[in-house]
Protein backbone atom coordinates (compact mmCIF):
# COMPACT_ATOMS: atom_id res chain seq x y z
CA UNK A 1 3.07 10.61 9.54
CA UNK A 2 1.98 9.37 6.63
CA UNK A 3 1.23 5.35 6.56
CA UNK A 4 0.23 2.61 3.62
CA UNK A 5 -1.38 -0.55 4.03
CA UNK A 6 -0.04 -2.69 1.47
CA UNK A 7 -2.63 -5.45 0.56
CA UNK A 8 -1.24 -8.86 -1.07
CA UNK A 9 -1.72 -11.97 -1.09
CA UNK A 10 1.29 -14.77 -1.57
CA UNK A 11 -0.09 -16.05 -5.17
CA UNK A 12 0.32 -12.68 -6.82
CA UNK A 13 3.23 -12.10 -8.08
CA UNK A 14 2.48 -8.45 -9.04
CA UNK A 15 2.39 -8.22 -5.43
CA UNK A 16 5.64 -9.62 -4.43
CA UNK A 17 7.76 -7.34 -6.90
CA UNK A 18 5.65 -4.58 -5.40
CA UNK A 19 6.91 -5.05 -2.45
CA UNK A 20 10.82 -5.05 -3.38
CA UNK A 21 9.41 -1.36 -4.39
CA UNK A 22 7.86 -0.56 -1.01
CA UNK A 23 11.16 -1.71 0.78
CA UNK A 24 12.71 1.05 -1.23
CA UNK A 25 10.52 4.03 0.70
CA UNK A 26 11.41 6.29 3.54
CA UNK A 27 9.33 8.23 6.31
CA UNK A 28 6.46 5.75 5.90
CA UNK A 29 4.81 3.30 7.87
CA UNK A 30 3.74 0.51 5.90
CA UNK A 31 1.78 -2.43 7.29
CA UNK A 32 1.16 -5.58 4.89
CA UNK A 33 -1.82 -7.08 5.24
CA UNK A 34 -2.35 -10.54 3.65
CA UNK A 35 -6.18 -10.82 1.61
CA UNK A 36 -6.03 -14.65 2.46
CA UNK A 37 -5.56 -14.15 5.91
CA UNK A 38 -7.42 -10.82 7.18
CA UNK A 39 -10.19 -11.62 4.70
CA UNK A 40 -12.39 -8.75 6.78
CA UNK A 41 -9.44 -6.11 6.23
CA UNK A 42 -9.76 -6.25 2.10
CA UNK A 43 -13.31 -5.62 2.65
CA UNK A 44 -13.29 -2.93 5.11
CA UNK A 45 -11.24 -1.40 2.75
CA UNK A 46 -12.84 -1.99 -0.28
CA UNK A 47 -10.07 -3.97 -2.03
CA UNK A 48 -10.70 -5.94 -5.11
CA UNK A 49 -7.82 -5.76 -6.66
CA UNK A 50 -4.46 -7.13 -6.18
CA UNK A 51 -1.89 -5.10 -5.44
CA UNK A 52 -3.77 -2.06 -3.46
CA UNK A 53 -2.06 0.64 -1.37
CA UNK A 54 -4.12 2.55 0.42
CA UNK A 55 -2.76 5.40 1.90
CA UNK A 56 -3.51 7.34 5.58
CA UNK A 57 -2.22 10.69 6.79
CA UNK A 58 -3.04 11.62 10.57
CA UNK A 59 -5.59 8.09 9.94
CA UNK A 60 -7.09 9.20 7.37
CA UNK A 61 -7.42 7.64 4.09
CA UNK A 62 -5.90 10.44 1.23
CA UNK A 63 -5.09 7.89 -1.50
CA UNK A 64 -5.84 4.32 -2.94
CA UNK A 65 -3.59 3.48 -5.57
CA UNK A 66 -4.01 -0.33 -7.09
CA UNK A 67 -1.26 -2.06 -9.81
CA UNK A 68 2.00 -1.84 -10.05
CA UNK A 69 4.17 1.19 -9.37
CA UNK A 70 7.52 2.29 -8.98
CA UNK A 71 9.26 3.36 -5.74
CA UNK A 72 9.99 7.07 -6.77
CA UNK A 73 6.22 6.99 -7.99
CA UNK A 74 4.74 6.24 -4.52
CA UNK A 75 7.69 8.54 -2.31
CA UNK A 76 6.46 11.26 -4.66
CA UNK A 77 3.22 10.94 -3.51
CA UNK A 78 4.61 10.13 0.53
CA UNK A 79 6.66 13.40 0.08
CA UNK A 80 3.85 15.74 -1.18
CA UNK A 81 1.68 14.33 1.74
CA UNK A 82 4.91 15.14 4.56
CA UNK A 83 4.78 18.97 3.23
């Protein structure tokens, strides 16, 4: 299964129409993971810019994508990944 951890934070707003995108997705997990919050998360992952998607097949990282991008963007991506 392939997951994303979307990281945000409340003051961007790149990150809040982001995630009217991510709503749009099927057949992925996706855990949000607020910067201001889980501080230690950004940084485990290397995050430095606002929004950042990393994505995990079978736990592993396969992607990092960072900005703003569409919903049939990303599910192209989540698709190729399912084959």
């Amino acid at each position: 299964m392939v997951q994303i951890k979307e990281f945000y934070s409340d003051d961007c707003i790149n990150c809040r129409l982001m995630k009217k995108e991510l709503d749009k997705l099927t057949n992925v997990q996706i855990d949000y993971i607020n910067v201001d919050v889980e501080p230690e998360n950004a940084v485990a992952f290397h995050v430095d810019i606002l929004p950042t998607m990393v994505i995990l097949k079978n736990m592993e990282i396969v992607d990092t994508i960072t900005g703003m991008h569409s919903a049939e963007e990303i599910q192209g991506i989540i698709d190729a990944l399912d084959k």
